[in-house]
PDB file of N, CA and C in Angstrom:
ATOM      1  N   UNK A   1       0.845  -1.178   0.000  1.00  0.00           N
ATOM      2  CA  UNK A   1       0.000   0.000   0.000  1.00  0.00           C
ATOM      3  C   UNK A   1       0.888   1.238   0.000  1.00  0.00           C
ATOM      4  N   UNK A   2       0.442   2.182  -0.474  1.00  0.00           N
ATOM      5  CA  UNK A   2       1.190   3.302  -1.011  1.00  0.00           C
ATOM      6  C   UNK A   2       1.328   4.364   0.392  1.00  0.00           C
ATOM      7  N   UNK A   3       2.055   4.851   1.179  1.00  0.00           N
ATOM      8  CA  UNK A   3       2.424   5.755   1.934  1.00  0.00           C
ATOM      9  C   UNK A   3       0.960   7.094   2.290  1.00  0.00           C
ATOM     10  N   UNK A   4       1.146   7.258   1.025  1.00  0.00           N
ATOM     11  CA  UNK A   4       0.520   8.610   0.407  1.00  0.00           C
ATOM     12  C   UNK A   4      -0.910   8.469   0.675  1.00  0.00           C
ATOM     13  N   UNK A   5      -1.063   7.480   0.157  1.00  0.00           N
ATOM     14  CA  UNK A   5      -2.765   7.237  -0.129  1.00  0.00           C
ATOM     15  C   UNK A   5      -3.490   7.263   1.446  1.00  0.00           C
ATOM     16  N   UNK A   6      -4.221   7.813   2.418  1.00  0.00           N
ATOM     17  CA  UNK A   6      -4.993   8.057   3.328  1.00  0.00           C
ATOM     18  C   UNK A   6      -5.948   6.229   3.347  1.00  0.00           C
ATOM     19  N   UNK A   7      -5.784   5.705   4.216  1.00  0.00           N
ATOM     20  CA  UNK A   7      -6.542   4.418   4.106  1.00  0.00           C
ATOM     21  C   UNK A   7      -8.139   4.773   4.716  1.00  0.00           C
ATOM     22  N   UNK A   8      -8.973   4.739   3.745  1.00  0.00           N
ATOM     23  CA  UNK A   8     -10.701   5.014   3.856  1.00  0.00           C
ATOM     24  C   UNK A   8     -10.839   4.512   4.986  1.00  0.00           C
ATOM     25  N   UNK A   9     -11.777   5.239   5.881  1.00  0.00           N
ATOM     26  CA  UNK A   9     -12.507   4.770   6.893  1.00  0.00           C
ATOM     27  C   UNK A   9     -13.797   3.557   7.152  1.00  0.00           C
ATOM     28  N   UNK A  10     -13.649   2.693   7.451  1.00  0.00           N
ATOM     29  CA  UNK A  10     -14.550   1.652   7.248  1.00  0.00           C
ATOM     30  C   UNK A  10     -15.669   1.460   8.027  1.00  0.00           C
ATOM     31  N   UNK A  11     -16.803   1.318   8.199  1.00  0.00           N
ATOM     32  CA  UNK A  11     -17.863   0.880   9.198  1.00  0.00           C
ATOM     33  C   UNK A  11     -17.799  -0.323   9.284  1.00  0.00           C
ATOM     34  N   UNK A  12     -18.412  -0.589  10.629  1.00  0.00           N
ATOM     35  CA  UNK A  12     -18.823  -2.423  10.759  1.00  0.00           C
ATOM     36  C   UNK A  12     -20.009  -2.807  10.265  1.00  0.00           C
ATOM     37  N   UNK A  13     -19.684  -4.122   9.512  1.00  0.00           N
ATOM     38  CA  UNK A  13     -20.647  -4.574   8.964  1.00  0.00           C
ATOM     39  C   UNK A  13     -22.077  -4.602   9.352  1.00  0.00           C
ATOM     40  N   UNK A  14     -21.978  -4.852  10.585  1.00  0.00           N
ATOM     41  CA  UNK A  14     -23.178  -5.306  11.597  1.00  0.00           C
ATOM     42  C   UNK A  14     -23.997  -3.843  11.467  1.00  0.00           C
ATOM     43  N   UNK A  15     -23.486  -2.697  11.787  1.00  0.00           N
ATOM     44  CA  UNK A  15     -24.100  -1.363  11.073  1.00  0.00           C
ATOM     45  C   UNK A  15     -24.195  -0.936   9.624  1.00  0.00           C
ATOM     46  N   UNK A  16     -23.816  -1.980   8.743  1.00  0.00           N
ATOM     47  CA  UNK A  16     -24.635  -1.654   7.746  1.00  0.00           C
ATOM     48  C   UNK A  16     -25.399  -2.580   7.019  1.00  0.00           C
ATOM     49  N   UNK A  17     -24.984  -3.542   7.870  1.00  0.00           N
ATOM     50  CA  UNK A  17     -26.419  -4.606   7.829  1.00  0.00           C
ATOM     51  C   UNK A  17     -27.805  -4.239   8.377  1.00  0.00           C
ATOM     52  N   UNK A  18     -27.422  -3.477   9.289  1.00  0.00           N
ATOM     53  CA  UNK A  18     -28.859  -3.195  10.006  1.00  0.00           C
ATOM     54  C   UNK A  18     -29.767  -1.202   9.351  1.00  0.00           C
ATOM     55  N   UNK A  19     -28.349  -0.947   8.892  1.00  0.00           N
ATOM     56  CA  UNK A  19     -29.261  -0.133   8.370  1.00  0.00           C
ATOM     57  C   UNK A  19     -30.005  -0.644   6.625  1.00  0.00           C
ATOM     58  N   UNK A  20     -29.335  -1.319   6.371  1.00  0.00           N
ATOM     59  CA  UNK A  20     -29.903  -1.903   5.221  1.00  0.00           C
ATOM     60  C   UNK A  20     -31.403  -2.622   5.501  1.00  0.00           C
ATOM     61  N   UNK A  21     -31.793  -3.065   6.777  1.00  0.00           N
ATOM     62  CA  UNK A  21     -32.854  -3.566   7.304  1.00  0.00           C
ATOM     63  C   UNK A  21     -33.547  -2.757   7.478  1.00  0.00           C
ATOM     64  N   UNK A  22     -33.683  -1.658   7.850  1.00  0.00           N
ATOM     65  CA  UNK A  22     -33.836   0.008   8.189  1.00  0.00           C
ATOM     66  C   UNK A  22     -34.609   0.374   7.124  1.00  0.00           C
ATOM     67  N   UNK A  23     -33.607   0.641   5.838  1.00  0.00           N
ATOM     68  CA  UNK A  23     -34.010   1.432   4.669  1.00  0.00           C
ATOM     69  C   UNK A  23     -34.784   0.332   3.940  1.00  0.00           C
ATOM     70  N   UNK A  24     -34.646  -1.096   4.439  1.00  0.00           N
ATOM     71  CA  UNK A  24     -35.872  -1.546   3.042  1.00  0.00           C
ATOM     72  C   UNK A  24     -37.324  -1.760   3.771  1.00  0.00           C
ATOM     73  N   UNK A  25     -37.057  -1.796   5.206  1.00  0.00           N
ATOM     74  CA  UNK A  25     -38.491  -1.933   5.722  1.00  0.00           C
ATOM     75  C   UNK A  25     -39.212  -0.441   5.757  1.00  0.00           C
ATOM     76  N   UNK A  26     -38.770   0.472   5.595  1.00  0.00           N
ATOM     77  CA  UNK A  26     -39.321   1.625   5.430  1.00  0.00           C
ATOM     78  C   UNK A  26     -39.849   1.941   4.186  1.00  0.00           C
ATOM     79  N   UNK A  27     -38.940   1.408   2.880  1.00  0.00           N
ATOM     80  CA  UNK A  27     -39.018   1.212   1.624  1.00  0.00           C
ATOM     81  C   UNK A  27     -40.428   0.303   1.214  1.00  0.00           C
ATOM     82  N   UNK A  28     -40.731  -0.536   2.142  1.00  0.00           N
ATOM     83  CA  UNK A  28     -41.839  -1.341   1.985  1.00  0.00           C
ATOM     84  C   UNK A  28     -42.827  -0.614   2.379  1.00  0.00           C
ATOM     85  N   UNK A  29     -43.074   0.113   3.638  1.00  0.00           N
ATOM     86  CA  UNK A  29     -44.309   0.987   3.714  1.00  0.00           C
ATOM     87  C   UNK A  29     -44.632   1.958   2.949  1.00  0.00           C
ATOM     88  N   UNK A  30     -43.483   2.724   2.122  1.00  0.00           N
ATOM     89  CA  UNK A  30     -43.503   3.060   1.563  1.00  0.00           C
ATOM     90  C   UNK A  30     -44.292   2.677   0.544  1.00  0.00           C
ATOM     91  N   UNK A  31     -44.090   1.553  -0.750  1.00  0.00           N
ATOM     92  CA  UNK A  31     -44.235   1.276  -1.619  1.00  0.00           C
ATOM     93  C   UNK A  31     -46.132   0.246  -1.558  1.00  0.00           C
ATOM     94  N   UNK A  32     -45.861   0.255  -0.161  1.00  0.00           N
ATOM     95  CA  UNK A  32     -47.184  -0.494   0.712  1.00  0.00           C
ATOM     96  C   UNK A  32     -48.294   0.798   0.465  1.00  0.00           C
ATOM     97  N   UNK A  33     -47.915   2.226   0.936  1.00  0.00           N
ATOM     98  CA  UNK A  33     -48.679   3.319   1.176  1.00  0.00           C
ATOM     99  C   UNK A  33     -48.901   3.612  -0.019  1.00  0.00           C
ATOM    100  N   UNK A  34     -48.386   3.437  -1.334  1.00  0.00           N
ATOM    101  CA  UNK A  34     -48.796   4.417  -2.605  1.00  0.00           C
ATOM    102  C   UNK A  34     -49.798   3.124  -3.269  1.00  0.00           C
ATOM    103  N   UNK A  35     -49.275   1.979  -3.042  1.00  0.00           N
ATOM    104  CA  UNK A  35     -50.292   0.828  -3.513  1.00  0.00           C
ATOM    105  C   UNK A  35     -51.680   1.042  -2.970  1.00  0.00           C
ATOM    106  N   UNK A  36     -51.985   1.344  -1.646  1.00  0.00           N
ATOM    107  CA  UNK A  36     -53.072   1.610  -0.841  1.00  0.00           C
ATOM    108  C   UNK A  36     -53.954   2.365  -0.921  1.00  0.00           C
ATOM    109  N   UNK A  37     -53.120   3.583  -1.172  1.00  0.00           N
ATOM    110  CA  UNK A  37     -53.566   5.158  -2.137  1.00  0.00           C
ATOM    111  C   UNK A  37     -54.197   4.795  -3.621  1.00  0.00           C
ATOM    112  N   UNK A  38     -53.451   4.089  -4.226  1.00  0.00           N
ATOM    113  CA  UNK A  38     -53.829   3.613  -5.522  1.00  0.00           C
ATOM    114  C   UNK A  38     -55.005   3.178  -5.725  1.00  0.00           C
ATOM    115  N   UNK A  39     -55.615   2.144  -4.503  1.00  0.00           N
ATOM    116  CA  UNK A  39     -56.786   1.219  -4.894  1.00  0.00           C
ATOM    117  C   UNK A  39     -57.874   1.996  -4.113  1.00  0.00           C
ATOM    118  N   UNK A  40     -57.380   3.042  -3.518  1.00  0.00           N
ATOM    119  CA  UNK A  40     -58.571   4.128  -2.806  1.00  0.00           C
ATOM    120  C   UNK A  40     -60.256   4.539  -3.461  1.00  0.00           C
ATOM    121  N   UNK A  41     -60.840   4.083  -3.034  1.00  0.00           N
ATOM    122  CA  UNK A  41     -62.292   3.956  -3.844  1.00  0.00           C
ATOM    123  C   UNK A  41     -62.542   5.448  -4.628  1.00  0.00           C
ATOM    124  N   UNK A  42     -62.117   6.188  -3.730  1.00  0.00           N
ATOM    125  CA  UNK A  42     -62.612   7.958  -4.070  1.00  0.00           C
ATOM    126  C   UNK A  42     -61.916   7.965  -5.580  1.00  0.00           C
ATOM    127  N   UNK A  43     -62.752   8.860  -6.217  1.00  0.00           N
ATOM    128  CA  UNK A  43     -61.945   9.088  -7.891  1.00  0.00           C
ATOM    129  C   UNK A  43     -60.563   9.968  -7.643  1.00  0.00           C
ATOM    130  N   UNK A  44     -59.679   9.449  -8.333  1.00  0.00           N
ATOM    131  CA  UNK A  44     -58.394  10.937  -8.689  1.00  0.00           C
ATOM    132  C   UNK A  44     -58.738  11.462  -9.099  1.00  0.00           C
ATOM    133  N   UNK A  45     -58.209  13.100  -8.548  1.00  0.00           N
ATOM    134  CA  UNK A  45     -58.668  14.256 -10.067  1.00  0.00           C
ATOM    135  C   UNK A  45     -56.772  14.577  -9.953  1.00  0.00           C
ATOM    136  N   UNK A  46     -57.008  15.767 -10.837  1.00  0.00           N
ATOM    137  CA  UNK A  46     -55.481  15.996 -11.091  1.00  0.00           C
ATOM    138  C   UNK A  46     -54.960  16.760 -10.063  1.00  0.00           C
ATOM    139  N   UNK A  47     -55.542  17.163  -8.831  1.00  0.00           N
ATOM    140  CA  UNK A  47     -54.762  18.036  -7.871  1.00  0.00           C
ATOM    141  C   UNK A  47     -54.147  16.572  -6.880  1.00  0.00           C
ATOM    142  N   UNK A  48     -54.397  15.822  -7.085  1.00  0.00           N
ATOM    143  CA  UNK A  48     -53.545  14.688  -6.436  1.00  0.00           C
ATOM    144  C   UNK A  48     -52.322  14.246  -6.787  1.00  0.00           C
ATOM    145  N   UNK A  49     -52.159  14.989  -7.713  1.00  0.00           N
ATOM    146  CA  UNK A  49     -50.344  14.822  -8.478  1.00  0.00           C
ATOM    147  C   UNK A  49     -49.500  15.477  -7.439  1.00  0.00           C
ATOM    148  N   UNK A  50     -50.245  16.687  -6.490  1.00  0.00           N
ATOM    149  CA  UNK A  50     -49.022  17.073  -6.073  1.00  0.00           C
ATOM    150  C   UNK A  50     -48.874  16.435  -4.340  1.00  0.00           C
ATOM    151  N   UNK A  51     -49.444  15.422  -4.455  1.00  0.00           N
ATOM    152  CA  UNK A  51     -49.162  14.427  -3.177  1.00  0.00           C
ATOM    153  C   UNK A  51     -48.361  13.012  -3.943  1.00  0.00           C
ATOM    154  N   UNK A  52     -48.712  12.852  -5.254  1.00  0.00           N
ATOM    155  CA  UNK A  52     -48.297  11.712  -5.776  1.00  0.00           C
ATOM    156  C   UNK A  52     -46.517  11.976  -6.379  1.00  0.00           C
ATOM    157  N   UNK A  53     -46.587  13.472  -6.748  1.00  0.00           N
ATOM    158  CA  UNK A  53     -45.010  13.259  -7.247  1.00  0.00           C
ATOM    159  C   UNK A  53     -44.155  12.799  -5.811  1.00  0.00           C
ATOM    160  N   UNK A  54     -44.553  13.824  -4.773  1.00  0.00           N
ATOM    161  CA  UNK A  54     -43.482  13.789  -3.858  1.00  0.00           C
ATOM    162  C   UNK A  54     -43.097  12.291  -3.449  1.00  0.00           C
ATOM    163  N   UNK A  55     -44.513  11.522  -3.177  1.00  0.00           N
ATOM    164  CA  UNK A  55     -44.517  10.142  -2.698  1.00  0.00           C
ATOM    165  C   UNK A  55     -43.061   9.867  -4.036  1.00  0.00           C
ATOM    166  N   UNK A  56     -43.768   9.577  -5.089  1.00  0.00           N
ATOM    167  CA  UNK A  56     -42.970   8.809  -6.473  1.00  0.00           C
ATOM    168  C   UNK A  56     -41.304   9.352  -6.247  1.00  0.00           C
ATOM    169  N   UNK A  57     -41.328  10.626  -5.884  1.00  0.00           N
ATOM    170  CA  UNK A  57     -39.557  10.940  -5.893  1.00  0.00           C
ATOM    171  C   UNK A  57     -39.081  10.256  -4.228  1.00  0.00           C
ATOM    172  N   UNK A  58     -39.723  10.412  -3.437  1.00  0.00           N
ATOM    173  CA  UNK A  58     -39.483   9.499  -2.058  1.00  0.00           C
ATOM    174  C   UNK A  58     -38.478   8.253  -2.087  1.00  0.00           C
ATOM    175  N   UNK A  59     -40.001   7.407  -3.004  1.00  0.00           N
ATOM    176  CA  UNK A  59     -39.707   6.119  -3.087  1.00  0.00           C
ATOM    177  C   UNK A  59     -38.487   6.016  -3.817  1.00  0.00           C
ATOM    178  N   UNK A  60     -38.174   7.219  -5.071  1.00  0.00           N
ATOM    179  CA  UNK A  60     -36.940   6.800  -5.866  1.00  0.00           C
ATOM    180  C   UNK A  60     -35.840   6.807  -5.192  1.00  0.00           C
ATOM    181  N   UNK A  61     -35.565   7.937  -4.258  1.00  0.00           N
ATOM    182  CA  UNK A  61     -34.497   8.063  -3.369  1.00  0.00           C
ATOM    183  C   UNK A  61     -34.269   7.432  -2.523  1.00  0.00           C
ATOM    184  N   UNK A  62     -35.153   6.747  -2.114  1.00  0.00           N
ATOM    185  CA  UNK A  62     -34.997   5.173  -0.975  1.00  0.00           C
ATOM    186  C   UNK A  62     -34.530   4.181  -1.964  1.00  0.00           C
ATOM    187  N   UNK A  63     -34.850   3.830  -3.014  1.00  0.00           N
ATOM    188  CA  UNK A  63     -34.524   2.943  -3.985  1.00  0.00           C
ATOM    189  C   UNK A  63     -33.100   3.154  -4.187  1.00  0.00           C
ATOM    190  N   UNK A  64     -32.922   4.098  -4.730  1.00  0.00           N
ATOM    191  CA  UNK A  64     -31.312   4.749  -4.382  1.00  0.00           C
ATOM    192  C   UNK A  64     -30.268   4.352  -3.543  1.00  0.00           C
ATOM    193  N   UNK A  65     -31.200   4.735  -2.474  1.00  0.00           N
ATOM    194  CA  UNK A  65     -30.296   4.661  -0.919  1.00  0.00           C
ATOM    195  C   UNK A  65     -29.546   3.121  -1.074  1.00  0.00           C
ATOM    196  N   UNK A  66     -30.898   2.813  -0.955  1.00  0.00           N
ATOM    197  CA  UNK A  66     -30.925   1.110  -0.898  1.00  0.00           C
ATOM    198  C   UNK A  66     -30.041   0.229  -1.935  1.00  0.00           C
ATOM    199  N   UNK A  67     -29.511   1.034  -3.245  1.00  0.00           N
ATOM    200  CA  UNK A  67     -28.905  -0.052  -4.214  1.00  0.00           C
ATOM    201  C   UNK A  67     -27.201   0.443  -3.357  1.00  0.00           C
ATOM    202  N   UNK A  68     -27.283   1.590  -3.271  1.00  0.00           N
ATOM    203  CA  UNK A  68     -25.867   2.195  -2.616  1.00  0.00           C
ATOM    204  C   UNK A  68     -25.373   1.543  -1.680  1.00  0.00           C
ATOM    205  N   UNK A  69     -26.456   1.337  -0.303  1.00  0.00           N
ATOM    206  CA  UNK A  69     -26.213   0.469   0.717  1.00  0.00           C
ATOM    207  C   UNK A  69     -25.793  -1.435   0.221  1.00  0.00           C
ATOM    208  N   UNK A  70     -25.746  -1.639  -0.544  1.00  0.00           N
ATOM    209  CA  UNK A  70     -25.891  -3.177  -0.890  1.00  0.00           C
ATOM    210  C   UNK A  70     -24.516  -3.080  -1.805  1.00  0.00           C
ATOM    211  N   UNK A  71     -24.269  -2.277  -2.408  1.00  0.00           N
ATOM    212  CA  UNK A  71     -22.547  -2.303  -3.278  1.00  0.00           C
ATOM    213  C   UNK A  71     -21.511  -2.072  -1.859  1.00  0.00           C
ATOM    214  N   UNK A  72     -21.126  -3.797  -1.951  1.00  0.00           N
ATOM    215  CA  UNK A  72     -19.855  -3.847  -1.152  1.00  0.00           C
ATOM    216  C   UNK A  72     -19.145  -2.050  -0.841  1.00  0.00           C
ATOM    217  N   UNK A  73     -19.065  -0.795  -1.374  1.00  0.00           N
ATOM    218  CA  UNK A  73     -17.939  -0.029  -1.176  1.00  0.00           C
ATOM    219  C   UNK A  73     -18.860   0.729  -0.180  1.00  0.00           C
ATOM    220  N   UNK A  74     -20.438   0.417   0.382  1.00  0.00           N
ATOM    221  CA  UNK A  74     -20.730   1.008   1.284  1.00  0.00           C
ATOM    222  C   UNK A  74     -20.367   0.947   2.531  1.00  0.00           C
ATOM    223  N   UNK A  75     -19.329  -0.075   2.799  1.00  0.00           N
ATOM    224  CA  UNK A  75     -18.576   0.225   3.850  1.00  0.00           C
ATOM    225  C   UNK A  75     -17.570   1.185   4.345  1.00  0.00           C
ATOM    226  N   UNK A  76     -17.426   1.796   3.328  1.00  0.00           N
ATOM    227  CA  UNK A  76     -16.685   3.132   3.628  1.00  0.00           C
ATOM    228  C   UNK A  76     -17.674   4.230   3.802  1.00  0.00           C
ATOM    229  N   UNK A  77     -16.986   4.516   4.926  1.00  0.00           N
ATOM    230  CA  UNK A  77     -17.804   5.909   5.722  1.00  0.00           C
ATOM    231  C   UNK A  77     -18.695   6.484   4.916  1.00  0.00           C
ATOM    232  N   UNK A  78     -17.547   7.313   3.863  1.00  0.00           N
ATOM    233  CA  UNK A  78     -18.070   8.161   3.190  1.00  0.00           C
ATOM    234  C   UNK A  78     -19.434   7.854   2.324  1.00  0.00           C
ATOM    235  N   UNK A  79     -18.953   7.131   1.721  1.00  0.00           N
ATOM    236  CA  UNK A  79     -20.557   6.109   0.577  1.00  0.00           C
ATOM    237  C   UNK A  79     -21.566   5.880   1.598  1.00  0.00           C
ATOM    238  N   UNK A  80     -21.838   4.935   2.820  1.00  0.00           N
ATOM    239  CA  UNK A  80     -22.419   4.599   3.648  1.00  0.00           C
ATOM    240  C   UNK A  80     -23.372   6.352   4.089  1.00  0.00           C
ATOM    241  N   UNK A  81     -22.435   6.794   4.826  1.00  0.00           N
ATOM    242  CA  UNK A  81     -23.255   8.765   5.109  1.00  0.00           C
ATOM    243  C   UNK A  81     -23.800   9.405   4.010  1.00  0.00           C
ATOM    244  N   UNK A  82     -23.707   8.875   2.425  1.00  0.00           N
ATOM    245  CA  UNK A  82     -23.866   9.709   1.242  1.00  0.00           C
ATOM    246  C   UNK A  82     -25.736   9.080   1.188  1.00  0.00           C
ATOM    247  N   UNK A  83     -25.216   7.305   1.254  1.00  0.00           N
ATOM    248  CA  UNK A  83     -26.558   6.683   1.349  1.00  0.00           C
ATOM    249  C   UNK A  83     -27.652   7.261   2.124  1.00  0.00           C
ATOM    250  N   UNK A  84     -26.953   7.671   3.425  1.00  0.00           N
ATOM    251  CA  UNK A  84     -27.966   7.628   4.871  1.00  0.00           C
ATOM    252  C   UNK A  84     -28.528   9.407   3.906  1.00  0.00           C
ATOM    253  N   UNK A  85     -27.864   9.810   3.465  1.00  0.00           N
ATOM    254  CA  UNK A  85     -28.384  11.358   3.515  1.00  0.00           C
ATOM    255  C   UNK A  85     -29.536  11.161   2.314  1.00  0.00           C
ATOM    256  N   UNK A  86     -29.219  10.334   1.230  1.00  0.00           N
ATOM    257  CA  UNK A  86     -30.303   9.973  -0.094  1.00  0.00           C
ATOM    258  C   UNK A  86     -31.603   9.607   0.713  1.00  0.00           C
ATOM    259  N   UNK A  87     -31.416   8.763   1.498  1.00  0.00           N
ATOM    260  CA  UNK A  87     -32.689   8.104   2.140  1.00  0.00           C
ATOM    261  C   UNK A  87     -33.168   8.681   3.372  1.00  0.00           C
ATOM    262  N   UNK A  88     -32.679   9.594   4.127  1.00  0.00           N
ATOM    263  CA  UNK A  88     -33.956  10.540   4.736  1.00  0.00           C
ATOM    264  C   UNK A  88     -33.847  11.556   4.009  1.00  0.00           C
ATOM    265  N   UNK A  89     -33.868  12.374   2.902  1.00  0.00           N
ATOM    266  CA  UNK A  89     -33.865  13.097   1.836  1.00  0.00           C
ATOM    267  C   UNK A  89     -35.241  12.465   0.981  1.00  0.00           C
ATOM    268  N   UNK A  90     -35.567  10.910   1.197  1.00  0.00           N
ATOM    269  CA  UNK A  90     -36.468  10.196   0.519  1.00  0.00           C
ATOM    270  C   UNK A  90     -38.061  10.022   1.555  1.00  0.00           C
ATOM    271  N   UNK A  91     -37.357   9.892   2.570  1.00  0.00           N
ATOM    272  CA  UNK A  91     -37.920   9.858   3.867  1.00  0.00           C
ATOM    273  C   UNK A  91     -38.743  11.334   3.950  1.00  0.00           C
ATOM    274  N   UNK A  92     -38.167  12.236   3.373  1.00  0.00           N
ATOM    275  CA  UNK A  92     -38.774  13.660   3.610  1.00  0.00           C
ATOM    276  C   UNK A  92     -39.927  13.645   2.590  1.00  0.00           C
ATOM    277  N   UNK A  93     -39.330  13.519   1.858  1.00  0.00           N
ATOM    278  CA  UNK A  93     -40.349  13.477   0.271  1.00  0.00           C
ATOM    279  C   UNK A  93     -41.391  12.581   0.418  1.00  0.00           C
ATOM    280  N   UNK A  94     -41.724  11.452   0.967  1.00  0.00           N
ATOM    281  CA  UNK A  94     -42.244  10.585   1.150  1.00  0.00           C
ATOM    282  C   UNK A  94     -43.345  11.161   2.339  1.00  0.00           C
ATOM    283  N   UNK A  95     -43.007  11.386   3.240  1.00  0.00           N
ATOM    284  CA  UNK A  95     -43.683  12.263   4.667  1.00  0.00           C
ATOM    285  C   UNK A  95     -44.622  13.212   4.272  1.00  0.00           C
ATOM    286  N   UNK A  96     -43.664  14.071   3.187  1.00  0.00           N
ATOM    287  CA  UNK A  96     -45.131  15.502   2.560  1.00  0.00           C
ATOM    288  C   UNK A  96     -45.664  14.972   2.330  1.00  0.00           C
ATOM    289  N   UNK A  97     -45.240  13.773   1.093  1.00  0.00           N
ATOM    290  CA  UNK A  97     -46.520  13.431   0.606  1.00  0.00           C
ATOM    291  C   UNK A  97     -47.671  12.730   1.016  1.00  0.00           C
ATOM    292  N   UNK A  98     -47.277  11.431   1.582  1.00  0.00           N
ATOM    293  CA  UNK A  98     -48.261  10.980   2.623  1.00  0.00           C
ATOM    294  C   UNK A  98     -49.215  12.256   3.163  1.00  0.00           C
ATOM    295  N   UNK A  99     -48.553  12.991   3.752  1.00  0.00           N
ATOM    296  CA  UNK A  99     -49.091  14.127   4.699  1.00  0.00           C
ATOM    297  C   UNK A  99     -50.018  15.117   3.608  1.00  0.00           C
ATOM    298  N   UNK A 100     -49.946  15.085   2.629  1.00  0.00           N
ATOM    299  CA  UNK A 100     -50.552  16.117   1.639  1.00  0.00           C
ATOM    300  C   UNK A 100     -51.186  14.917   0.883  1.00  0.00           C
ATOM    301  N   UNK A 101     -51.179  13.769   0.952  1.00  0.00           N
ATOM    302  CA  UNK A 101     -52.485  12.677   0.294  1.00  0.00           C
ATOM    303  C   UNK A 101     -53.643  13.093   2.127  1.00  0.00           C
ATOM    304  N   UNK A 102     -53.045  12.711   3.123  1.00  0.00           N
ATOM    305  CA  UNK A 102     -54.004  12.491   3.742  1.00  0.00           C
ATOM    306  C   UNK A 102     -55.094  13.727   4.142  1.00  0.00           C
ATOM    307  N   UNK A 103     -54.620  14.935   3.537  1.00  0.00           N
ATOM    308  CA  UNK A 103     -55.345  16.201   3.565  1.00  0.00           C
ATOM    309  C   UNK A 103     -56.091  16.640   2.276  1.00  0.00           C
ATOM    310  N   UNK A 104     -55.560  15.700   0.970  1.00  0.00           N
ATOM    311  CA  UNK A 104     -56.389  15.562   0.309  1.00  0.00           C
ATOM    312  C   UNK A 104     -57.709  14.674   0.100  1.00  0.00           C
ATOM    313  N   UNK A 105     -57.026  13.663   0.486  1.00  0.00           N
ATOM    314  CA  UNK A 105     -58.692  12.862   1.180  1.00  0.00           C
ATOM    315  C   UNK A 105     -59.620  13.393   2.116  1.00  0.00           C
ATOM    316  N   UNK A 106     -59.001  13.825   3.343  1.00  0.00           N
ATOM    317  CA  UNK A 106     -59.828  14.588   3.850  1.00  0.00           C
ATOM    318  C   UNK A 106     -60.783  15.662   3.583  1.00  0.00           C
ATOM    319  N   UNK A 107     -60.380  16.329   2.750  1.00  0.00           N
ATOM    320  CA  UNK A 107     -60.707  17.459   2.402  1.00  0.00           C
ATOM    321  C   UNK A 107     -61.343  16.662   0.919  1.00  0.00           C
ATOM    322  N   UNK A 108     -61.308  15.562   0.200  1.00  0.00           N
ATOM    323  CA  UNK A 108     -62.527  15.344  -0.296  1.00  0.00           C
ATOM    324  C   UNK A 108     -63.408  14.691   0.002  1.00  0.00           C
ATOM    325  N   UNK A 109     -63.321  13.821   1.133  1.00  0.00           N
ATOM    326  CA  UNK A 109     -64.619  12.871   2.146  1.00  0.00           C
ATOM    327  C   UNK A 109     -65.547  14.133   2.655  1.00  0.00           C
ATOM    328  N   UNK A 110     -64.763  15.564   3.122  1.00  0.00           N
ATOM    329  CA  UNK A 110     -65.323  16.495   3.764  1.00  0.00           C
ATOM    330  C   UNK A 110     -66.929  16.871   3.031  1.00  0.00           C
ATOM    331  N   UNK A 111     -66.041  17.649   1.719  1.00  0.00           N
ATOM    332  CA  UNK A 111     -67.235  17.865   0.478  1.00  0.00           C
ATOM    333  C   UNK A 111     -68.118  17.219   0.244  1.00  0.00           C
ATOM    334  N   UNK A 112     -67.759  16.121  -0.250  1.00  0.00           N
ATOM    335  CA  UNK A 112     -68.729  14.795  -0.597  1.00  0.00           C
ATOM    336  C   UNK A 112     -69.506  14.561   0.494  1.00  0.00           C
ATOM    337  N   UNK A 113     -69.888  14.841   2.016  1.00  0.00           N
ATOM    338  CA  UNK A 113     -70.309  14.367   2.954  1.00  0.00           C
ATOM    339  C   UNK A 113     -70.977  14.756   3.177  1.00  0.00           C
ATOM    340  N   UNK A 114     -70.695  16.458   3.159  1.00  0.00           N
ATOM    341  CA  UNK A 114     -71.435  17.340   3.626  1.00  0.00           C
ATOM    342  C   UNK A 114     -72.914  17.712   3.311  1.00  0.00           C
ATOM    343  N   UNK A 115     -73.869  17.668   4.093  1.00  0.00           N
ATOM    344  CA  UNK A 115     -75.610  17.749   3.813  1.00  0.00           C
ATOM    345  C   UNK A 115     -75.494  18.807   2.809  1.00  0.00           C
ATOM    346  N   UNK A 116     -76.515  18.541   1.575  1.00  0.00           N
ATOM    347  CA  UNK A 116     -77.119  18.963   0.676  1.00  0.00           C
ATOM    348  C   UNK A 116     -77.790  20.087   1.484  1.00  0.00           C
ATOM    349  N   UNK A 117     -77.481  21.297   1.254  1.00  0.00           N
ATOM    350  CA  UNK A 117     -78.967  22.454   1.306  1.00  0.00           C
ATOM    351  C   UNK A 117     -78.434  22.919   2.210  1.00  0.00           C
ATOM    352  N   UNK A 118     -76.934  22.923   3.456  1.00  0.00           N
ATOM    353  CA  UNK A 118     -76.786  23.282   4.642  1.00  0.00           C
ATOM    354  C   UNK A 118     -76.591  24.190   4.046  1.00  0.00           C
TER     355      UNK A 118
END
C-alpha cells in the first residue's frame, strides 16, 4: 500500500447490515402506502399529483439509498453517510406526501359528505 494514499474509513458490517434492514423496511411501507392510495375507492382528479409526485420521488431516493447500501464499497464511511443522507432526503419526500395525500382525502370525504342544502 502506497504511503501517500490516506486508508478510507470503514464501518462495521453489523451497522450496515442493520441499516440496510432500516431502509428496506421503510421502503416497503412506503411502496405499501402508494399501492393503498392507488386502490382508494374515491376518484383521482389531477390536484392529487401534487401528493403523488413527492410520494414517487421518495420512493426513488430510498430505492437509491438502498442499491448504494448493498454495493460492497458502502462500507466506507463516506458512501455509507452519502446513502444515509439519499434516504432521509427520501424519507422527507415521502412524509409531505403521505401528509398532503391524507389532507387531500380529507378534504374530499369532507365535500362529498357534507348535507345537501346546509
Amino acid at each position: 500500500m502506497d504511503e501517500h494514499e490516506p486508508k478510507e474509513e470503514q464501518i462495521e458490517t453489523d451497522f450496515r447490515n442493520g441499516t440496510i434492514t432500516t431502509v428496506g423496511i421503510l421502503l416497503a411501507f412506503s411502496l405499501g402506502f402508494i399501492t393503498h392510495w392507488a386502490a382508494n375507492p374515491l376518484p383521482w382528479e389531477i390536484y392529487h399529483l401534487a401528493a403523488v409526485v413527492p410520494i414517487l420521488i421518495g420512493i426513488a431516493l430510498q430505492i437509491r439509498a438502498l442499491r448504494l447500501l448493498l454495493d460492497t464499497t458502502s462500507l466506507q464511511r463516506r458512501v455509507h453517510e452519502r446513502a444515509t443522507r439519499i434516504f432521509i432526503a427520501g424519507l422527507i419526500f415521502t412524509a409531505c406526501g403521505v401528509g398532503l395525500a391524507m389532507l387531500l382525502d380529507f378534504y374530499d370525504l369532507s365535500t362529498k359528505s357534507a348535507v345537501p342544502g346546509a
